[in-house]
Structures are given as structure tokens and as C-alpha cells.
C-alpha atoms as a PDB file:
ATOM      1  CA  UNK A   1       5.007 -12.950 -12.120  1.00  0.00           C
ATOM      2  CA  UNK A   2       2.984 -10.894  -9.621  1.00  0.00           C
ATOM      3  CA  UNK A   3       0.971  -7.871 -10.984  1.00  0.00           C
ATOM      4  CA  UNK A   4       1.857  -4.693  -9.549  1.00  0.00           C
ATOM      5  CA  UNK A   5       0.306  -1.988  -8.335  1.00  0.00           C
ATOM      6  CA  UNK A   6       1.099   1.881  -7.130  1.00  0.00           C
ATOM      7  CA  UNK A   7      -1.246   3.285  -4.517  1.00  0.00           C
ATOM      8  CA  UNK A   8      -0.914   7.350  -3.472  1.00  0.00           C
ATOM      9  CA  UNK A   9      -1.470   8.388  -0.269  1.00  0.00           C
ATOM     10  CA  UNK A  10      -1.392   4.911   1.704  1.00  0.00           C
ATOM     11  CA  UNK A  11      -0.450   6.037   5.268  1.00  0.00           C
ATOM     12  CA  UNK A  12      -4.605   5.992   6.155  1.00  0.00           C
ATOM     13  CA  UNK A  13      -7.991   5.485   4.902  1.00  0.00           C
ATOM     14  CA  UNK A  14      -8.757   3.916   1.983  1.00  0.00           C
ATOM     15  CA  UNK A  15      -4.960   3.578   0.636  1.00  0.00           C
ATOM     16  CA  UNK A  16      -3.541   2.122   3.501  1.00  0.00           C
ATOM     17  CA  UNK A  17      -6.851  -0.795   3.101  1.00  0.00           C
ATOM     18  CA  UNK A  18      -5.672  -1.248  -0.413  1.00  0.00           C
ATOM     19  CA  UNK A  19      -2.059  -1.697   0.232  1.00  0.00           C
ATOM     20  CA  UNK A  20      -3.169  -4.092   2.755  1.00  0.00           C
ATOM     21  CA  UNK A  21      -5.438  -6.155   0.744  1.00  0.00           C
ATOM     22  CA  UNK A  22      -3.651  -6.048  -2.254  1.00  0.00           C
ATOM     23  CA  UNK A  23      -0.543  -7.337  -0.287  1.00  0.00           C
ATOM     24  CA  UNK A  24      -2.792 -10.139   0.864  1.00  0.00           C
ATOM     25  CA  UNK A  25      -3.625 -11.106  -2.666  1.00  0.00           C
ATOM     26  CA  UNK A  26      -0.018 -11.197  -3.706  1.00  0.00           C
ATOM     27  CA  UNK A  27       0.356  -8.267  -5.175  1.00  0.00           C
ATOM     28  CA  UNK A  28       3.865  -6.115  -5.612  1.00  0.00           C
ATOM     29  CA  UNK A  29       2.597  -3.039  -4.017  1.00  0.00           C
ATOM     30  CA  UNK A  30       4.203   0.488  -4.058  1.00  0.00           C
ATOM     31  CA  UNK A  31       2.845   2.758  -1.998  1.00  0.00           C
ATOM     32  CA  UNK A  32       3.592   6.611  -1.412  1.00  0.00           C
ATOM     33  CA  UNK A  33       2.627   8.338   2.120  1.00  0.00           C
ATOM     34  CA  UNK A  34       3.832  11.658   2.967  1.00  0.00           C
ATOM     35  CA  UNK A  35       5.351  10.569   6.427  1.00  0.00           C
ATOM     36  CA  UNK A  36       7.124   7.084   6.187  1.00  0.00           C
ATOM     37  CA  UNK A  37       7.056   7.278  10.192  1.00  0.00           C
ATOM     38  CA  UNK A  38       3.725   6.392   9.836  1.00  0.00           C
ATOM     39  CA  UNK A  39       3.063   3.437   8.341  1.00  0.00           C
ATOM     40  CA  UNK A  40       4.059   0.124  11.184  1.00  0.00           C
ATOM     41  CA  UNK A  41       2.626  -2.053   8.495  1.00  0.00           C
END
């Protein structure tokens, strides 16, 4: 089983690279933004 991670404010900056890399290293990711618009991840 995947670890899992949450990650706060993800829709820039450094939250939005760690959702991104820790999706890449097979990671269950939940991420919170403010604006869900946003992300086009």
C-alpha cells in the first residue's frame, strides 16, 4: 500500500511542486487549494 500524504495550500508554489512530485513517486496525495478552478493538474 501507497503512503499518503496531505499537502495545504497546493494550487501554487511550493505545494503545488510537492503534490506533483509526490504523485510522481506514487504517493496517495490529498491536497487542499482554496480555488479548485485552479489547479489543471
Amino acid at each position: 500500500m501507497a503512503p499518503t500524504v496531505l499537502i495545504t495550500g497546493s494550487s501554487s508554489g511550493f505545494g503545488r511542486g510537492a503534490v506533483t512530485r509526490f504523485l510522481a513517486e506514487g504517493w496517495n496525495v490529498v491536497a487542499t487549494l482554496r480555488d479548485p478552478a485552479q489547479w489543471t493538474g
